[in-house]
C-alpha atoms as a PDB file:
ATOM      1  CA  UNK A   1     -19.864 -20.408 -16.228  1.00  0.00           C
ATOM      2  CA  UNK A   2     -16.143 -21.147 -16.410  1.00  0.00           C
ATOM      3  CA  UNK A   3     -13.849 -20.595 -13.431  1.00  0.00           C
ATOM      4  CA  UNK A   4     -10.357 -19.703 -14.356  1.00  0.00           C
ATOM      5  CA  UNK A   5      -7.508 -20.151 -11.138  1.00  0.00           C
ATOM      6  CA  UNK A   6      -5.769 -16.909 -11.036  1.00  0.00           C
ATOM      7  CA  UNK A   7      -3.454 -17.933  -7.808  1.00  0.00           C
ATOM      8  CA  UNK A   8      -0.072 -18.904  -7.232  1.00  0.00           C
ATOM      9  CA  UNK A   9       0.175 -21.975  -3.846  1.00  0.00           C
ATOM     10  CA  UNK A  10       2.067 -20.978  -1.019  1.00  0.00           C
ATOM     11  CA  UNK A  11       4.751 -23.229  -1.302  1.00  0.00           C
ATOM     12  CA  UNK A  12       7.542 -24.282   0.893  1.00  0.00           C
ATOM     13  CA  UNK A  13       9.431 -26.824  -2.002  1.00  0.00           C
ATOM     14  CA  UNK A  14       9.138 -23.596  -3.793  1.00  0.00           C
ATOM     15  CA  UNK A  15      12.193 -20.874  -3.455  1.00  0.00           C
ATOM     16  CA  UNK A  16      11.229 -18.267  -1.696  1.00  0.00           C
ATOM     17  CA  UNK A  17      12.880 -15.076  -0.220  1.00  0.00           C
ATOM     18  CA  UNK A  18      10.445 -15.205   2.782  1.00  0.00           C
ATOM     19  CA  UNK A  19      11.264 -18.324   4.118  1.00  0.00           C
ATOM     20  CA  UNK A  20       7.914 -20.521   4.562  1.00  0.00           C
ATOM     21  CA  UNK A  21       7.482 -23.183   7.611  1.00  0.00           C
ATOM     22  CA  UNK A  22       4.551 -25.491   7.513  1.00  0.00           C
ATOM     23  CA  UNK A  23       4.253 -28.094  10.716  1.00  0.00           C
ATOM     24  CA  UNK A  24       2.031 -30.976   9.546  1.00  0.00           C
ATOM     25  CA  UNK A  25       0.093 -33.737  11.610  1.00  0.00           C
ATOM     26  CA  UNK A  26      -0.420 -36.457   9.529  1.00  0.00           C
ATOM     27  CA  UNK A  27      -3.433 -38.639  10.060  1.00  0.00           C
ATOM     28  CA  UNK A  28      -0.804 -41.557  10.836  1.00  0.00           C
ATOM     29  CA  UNK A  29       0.395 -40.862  13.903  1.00  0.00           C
ATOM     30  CA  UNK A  30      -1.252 -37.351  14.562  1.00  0.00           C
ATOM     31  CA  UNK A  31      -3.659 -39.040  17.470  1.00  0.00           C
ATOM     32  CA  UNK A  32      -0.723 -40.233  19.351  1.00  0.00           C
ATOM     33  CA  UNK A  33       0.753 -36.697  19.143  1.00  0.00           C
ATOM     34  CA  UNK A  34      -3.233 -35.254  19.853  1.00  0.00           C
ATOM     35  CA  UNK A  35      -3.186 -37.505  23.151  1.00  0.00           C
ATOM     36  CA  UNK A  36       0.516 -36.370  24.883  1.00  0.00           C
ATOM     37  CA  UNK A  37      -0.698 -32.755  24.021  1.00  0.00           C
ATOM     38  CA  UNK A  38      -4.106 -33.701  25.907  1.00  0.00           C
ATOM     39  CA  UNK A  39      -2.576 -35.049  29.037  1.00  0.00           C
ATOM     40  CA  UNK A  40       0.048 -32.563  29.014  1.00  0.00           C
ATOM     41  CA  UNK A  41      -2.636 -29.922  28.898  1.00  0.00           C
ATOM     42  CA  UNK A  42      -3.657 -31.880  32.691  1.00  0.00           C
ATOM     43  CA  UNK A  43      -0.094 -30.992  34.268  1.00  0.00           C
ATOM     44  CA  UNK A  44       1.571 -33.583  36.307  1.00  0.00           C
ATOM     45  CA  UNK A  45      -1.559 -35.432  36.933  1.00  0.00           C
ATOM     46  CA  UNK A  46      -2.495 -36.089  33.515  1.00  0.00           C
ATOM     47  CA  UNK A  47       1.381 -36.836  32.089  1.00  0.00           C
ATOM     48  CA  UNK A  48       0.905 -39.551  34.684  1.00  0.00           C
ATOM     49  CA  UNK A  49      -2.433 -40.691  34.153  1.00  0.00           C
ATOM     50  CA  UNK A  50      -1.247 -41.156  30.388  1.00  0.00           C
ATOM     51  CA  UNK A  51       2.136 -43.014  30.904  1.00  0.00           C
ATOM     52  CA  UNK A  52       0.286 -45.240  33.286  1.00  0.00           C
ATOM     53  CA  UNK A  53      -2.339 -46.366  31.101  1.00  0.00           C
ATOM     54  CA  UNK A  54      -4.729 -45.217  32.880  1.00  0.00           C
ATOM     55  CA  UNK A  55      -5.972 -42.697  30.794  1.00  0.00           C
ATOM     56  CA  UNK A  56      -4.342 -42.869  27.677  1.00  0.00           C
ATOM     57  CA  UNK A  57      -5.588 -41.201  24.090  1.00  0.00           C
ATOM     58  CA  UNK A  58      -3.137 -43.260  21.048  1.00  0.00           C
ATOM     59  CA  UNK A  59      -4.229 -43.110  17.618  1.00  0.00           C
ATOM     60  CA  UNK A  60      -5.928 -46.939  18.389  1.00  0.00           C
ATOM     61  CA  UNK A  61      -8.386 -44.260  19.843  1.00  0.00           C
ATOM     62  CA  UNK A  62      -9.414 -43.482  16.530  1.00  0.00           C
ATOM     63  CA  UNK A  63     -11.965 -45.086  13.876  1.00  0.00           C
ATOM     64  CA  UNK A  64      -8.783 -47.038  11.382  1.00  0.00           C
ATOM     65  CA  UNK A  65      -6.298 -45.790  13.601  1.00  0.00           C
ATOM     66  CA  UNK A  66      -6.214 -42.444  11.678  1.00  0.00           C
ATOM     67  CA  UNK A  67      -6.419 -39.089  13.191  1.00  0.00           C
ATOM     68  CA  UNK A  68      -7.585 -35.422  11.571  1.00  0.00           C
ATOM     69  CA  UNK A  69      -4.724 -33.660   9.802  1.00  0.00           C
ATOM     70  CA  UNK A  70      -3.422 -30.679  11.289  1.00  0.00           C
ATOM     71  CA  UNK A  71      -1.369 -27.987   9.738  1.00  0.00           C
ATOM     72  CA  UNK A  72       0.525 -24.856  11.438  1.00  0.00           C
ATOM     73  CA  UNK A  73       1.434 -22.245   8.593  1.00  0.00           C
ATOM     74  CA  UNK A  74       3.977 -20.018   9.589  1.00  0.00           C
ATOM     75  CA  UNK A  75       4.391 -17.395   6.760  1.00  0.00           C
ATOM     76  CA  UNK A  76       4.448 -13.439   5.706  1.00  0.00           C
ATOM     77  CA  UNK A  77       1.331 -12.233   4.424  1.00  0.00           C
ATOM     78  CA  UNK A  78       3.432 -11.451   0.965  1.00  0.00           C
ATOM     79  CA  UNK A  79       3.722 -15.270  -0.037  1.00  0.00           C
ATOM     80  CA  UNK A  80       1.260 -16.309  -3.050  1.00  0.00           C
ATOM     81  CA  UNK A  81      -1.048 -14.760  -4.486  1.00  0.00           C
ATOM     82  CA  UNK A  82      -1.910 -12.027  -2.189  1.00  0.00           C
ATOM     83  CA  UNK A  83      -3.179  -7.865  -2.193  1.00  0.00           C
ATOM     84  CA  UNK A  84      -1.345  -5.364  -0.673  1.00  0.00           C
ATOM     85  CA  UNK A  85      -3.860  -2.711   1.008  1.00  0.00           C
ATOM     86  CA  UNK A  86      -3.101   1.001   1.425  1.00  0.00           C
ATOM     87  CA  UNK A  87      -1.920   0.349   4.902  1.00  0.00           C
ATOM     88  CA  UNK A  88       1.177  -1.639   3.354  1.00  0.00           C
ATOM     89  CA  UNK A  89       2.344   1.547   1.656  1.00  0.00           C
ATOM     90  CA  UNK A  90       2.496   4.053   4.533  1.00  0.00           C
ATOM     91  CA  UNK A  91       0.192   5.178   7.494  1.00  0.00           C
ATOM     92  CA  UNK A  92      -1.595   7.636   5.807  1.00  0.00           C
ATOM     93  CA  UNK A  93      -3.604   7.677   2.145  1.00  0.00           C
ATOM     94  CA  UNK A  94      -4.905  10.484   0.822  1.00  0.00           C
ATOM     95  CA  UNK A  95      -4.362  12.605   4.261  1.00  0.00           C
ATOM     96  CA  UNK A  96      -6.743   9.563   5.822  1.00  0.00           C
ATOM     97  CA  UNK A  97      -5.495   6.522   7.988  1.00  0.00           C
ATOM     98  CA  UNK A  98      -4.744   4.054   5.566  1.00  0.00           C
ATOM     99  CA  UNK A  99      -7.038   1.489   5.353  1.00  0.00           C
ATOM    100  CA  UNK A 100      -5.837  -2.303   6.406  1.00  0.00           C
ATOM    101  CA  UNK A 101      -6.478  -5.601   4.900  1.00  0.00           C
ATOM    102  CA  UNK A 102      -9.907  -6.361   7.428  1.00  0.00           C
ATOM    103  CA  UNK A 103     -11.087  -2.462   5.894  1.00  0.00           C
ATOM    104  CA  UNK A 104     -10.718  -2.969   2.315  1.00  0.00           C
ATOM    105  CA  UNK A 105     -14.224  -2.473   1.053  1.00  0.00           C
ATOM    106  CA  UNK A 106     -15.718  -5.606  -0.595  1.00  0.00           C
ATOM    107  CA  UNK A 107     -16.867  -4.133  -3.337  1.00  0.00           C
ATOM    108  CA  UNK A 108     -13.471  -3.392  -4.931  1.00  0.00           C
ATOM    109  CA  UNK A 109     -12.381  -6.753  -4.771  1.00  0.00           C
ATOM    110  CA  UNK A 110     -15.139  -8.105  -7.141  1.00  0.00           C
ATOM    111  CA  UNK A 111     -15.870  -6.850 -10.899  1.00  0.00           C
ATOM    112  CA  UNK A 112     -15.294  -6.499 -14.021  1.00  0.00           C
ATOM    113  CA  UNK A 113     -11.998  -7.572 -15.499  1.00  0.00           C
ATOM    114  CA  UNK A 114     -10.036  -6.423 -17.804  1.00  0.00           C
ATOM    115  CA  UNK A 115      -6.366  -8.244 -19.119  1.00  0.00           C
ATOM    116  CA  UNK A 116      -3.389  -5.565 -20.158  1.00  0.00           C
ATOM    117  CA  UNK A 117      -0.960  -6.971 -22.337  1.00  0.00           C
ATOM    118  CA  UNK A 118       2.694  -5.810 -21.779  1.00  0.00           C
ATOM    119  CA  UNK A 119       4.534  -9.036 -21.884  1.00  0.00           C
ATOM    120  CA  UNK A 120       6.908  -6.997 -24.795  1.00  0.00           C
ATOM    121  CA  UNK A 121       8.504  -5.264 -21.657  1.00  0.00           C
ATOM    122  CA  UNK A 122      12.091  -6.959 -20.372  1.00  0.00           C
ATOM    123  CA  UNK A 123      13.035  -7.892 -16.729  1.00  0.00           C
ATOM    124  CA  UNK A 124      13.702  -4.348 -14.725  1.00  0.00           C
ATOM    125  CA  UNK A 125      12.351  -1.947 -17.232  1.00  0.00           C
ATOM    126  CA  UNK A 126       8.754   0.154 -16.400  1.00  0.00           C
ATOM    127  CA  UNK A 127       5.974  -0.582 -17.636  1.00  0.00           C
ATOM    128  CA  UNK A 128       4.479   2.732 -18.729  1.00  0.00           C
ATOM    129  CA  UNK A 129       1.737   5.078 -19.516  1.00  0.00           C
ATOM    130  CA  UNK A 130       2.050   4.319 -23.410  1.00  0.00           C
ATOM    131  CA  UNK A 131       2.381   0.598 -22.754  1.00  0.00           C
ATOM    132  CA  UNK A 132      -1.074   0.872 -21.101  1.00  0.00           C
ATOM    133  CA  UNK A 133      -2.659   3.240 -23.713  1.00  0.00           C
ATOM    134  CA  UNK A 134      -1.059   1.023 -26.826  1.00  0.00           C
ATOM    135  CA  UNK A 135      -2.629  -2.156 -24.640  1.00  0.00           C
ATOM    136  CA  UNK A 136      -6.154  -0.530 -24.180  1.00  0.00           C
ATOM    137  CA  UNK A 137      -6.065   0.456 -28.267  1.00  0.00           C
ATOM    138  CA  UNK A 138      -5.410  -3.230 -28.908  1.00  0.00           C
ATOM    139  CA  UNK A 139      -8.203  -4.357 -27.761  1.00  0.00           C
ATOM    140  CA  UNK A 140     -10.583  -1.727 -27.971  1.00  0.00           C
ATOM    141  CA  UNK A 141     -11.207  -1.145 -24.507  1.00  0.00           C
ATOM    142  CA  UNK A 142     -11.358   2.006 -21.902  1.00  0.00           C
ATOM    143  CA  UNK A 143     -11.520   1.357 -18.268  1.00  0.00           C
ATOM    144  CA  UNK A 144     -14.388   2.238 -16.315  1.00  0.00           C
ATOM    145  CA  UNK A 145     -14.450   2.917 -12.390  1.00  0.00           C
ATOM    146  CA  UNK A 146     -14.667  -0.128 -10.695  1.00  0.00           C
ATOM    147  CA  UNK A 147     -12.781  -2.127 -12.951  1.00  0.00           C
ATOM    148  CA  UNK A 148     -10.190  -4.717 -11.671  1.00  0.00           C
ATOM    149  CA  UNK A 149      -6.822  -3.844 -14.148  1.00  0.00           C
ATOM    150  CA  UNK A 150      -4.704  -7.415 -14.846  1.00  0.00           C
ATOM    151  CA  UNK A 151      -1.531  -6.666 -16.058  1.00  0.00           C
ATOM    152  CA  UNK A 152       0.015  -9.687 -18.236  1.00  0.00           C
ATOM    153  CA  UNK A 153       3.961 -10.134 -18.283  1.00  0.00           C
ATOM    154  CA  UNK A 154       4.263 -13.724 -18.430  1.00  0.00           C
ATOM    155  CA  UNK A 155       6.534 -13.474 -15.619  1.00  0.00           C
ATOM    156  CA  UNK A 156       4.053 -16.469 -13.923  1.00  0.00           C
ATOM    157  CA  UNK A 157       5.844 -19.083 -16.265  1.00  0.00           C
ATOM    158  CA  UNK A 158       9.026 -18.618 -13.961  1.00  0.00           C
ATOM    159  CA  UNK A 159       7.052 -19.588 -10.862  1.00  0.00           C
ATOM    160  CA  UNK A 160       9.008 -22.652  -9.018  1.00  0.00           C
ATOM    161  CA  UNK A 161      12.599 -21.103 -10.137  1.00  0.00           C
ATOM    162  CA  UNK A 162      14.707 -17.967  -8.695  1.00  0.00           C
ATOM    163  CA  UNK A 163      14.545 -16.432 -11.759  1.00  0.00           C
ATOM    164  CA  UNK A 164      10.507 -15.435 -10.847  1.00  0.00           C
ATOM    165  CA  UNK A 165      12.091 -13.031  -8.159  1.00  0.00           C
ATOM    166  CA  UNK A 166      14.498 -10.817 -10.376  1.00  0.00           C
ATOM    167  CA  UNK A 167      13.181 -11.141 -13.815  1.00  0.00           C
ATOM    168  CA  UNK A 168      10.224  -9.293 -14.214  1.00  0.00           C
ATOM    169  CA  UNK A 169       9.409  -5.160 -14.851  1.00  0.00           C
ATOM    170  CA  UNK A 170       7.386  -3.059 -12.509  1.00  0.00           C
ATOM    171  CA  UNK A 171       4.989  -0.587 -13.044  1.00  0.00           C
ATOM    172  CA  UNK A 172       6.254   3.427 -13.198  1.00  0.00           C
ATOM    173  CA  UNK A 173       4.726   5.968 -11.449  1.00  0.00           C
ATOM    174  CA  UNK A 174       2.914   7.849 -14.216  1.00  0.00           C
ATOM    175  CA  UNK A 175       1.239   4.309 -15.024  1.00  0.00           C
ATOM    176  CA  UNK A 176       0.004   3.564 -11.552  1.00  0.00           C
ATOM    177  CA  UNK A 177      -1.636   7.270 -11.245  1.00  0.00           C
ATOM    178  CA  UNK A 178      -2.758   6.863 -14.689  1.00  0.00           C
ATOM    179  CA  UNK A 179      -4.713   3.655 -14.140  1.00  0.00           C
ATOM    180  CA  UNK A 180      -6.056   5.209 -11.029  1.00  0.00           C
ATOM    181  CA  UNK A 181      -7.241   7.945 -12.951  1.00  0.00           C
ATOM    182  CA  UNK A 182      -9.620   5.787 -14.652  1.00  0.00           C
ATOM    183  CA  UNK A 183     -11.375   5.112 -10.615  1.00  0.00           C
ATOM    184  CA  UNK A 184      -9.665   1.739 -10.241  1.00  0.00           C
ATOM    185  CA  UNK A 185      -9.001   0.631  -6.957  1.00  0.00           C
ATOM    186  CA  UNK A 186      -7.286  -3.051  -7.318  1.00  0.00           C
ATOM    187  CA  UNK A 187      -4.636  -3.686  -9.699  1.00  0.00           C
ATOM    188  CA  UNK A 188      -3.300  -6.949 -10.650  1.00  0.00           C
ATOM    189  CA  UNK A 189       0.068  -8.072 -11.778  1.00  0.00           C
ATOM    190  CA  UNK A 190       1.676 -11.850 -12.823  1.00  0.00           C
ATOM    191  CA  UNK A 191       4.826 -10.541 -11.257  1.00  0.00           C
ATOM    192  CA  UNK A 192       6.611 -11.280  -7.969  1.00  0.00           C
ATOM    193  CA  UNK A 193       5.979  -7.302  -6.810  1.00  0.00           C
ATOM    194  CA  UNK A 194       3.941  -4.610  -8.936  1.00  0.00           C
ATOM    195  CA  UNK A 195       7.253  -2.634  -8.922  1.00  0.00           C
ATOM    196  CA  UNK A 196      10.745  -3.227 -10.307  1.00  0.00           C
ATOM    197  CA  UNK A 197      12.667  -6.034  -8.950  1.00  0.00           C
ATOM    198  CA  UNK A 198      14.811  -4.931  -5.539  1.00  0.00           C
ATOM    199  CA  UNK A 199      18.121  -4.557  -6.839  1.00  0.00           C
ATOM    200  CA  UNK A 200      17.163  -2.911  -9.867  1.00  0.00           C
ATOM    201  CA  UNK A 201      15.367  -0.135  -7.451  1.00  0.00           C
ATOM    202  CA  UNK A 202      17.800  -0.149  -5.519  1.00  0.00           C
ATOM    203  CA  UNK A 203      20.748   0.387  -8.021  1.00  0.00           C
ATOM    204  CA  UNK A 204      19.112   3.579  -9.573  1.00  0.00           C
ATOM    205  CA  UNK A 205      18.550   4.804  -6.599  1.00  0.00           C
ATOM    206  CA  UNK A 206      22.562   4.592  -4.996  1.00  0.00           C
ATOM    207  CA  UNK A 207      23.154   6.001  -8.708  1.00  0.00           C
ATOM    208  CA  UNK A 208      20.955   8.571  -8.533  1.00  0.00           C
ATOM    209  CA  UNK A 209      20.344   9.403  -5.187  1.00  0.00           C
ATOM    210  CA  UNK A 210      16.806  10.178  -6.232  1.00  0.00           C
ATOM    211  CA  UNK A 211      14.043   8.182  -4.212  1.00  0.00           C
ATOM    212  CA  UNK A 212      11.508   8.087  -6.566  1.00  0.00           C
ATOM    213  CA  UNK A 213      13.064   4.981  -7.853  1.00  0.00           C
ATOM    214  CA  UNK A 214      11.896   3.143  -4.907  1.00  0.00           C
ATOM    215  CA  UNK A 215       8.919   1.077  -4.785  1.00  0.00           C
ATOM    216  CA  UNK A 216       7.679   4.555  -7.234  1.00  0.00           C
ATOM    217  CA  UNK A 217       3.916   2.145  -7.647  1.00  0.00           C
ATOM    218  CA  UNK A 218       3.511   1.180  -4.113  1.00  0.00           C
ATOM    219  CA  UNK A 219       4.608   4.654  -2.755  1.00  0.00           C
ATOM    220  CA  UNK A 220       1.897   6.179  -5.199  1.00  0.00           C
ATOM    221  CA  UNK A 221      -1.102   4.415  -2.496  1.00  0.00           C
ATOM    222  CA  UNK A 222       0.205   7.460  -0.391  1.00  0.00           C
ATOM    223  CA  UNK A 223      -1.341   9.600  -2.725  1.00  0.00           C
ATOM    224  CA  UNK A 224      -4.202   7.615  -4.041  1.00  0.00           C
ATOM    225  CA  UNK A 225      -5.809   4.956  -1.980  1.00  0.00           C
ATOM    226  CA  UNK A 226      -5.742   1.631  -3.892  1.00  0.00           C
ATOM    227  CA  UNK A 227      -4.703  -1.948  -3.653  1.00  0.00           C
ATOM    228  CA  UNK A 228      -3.306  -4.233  -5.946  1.00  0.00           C
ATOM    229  CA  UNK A 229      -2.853  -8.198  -5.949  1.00  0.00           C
ATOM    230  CA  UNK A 230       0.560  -9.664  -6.113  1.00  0.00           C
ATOM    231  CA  UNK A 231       1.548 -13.322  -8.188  1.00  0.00           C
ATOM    232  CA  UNK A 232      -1.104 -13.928 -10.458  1.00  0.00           C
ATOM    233  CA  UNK A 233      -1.292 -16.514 -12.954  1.00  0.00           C
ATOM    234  CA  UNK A 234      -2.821 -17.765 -16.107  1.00  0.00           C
ATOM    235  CA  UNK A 235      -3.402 -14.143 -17.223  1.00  0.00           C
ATOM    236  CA  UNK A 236      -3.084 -16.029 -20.634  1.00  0.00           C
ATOM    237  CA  UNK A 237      -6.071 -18.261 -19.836  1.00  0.00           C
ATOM    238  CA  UNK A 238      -8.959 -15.439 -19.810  1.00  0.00           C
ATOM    239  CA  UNK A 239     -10.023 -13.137 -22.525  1.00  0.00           C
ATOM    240  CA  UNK A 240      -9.361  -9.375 -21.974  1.00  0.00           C
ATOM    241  CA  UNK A 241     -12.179  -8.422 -21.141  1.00  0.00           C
ATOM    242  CA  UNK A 242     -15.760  -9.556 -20.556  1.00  0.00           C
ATOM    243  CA  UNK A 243     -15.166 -11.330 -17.723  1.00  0.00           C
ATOM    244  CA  UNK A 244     -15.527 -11.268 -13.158  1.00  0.00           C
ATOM    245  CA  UNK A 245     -12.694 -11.021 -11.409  1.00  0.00           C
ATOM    246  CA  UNK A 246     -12.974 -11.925  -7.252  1.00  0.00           C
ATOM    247  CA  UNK A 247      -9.721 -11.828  -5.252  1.00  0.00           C
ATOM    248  CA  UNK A 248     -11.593 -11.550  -1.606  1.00  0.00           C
ATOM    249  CA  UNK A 249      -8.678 -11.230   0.879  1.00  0.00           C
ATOM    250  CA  UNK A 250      -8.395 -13.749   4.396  1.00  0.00           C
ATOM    251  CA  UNK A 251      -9.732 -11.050   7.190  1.00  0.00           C
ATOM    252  CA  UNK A 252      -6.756 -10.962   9.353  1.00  0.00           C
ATOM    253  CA  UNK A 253      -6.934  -8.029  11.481  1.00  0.00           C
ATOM    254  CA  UNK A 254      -4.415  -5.147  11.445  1.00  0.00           C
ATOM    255  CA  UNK A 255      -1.906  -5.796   9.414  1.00  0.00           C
ATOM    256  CA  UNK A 256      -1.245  -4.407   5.248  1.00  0.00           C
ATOM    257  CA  UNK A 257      -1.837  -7.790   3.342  1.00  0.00           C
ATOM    258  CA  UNK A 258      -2.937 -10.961   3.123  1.00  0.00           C
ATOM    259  CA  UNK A 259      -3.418 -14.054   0.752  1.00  0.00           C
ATOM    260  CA  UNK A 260      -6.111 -14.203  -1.985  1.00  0.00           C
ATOM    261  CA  UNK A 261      -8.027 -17.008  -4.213  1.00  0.00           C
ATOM    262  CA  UNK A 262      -7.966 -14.746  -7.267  1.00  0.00           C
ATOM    263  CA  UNK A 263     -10.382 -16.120  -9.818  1.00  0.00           C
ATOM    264  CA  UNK A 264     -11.712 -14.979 -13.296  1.00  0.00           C
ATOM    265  CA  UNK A 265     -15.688 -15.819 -13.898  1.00  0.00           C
ATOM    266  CA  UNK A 266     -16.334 -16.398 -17.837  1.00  0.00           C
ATOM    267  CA  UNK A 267     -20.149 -16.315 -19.112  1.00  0.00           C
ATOM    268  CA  UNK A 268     -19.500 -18.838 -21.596  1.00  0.00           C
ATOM    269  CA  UNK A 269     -22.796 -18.184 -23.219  1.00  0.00           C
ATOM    270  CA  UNK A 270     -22.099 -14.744 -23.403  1.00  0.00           C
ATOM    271  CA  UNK A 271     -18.780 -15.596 -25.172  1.00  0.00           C
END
């Protein structure tokens, strides 16, 4: 069994329009920060306590002098690899409450895989229904219900650099109801969003007036309840099809996304 990394770090070197904050205790000097947080937590008594001596924790408390390393991450559920559930698209799917990240059911974040390839479409255009058809002929495959759908744009190559943020396409409406069509419930997508980049939405829209140019993919989850995972990678390191994809998402409780470990399972044996 081979075990191919589908997932994108949360990274604060990395550029980022969310801005990322991660507070670290290092094991050098975290137990001298551990034991002013301890006799703090004591009020007056045990401030004094510690800057007498008296009862004082230091890092010499600990075995080499080294404490446990500690990290706060302060950071939008949107950041790395991550799924969107039906919440994030509106209150309501398919006339029901929308379901929320803790309510997606298991069982559509683990199956069968299957890789799209529509790298030949350019930064800001759709990806469309034909694009998915022509990619489906190409490899001689047809999408059963349950199936996870990976869409491949390359897009992941531009991780690390601005560029990843406004130089990708996005998948058109007709495409996201015709995937859905198929009983998908996750799609997946190399791209910074599963839509158009912002200020290509956004200009059609002020030129048009016509708000189906906005977010037209996400919006769709109104309609049909799905989910779909947000800054894959490697979509050029699995085959494209044949294959387990598990992108299980952190349980955090009432909110519309949250960080995956999106991986592809290859049988080997099976080829």
């Amino acid at each position: 069994m081979k075990i191919v990394d589908l997932s994108l770090p949360i990274d604060e070197s990395a550029p980022e329009p969310h801005p990322i904050a991660v507070k670290k205790w290092r094991h050098r000097g975290g137990g001298d920060r551990f034991g002013w947080r301890w006799a703090k937590s004591g009020g007056l008594k045990g401030r004094l306590k510690h800057l007498s001596g008296r009862e004082r924790i230091t890092h010499e408390s600990f075995p080499d002098g080294l404490f446990l390393s500690l990290e706060w991450v302060t950071a939008t559920g949107h950041v790395g690899t991550h799924i969107d559930a039906p919440y994030h698209f509106g209150p309501l799917s398919e006339r029901k409450e929308a379901r929320k990240v803790a309510d997606i059911p298991l069982e559509w974040c683990f199956g069968d895989g299957v890789v799209l390839d529509v790298s030949h479409r350019r930064p800001a255009e759709f990806i469309t229904k034909d694009d998915i058809d022509k990619a489906l002929s190409e490899i001689k495959y047809e999408i059963k219900p349950g199936d996870i759908v990976l869409l491949r744009t390359g897009t992941d190559k531009l991780w690390g650099t601005k560029q990843y943020f406004f130089m990708f396409p996005g998948l058109g409406r007709e495409a996201t109801g015709y995937i859905l069509d198929f009983g998908v419930k996750v799609i997946g997508i190399d791209t910074f969003s599963l839509d158009r980049p912002l200020k290509a939405m956004v200009t059609d829209y002020l030129r048009t007036r016509d708000n189906g140019y906005l977010w037209p993919a996400h919006f769709y989850g109104r309609e049909k309840e799905y989910c779909h995972v947000e800054r894959l990678t490697n979509l050029d390191k699995i085959p494209p099809y044949g294959f387990k994809v598990a992108c299980f998402p952190i349980k955090v409780k009432g909110v519309g996304a949250s960080w995956v470990r999106a991986v592809a399972f290859i049988d080997e044996k099976g080829g």
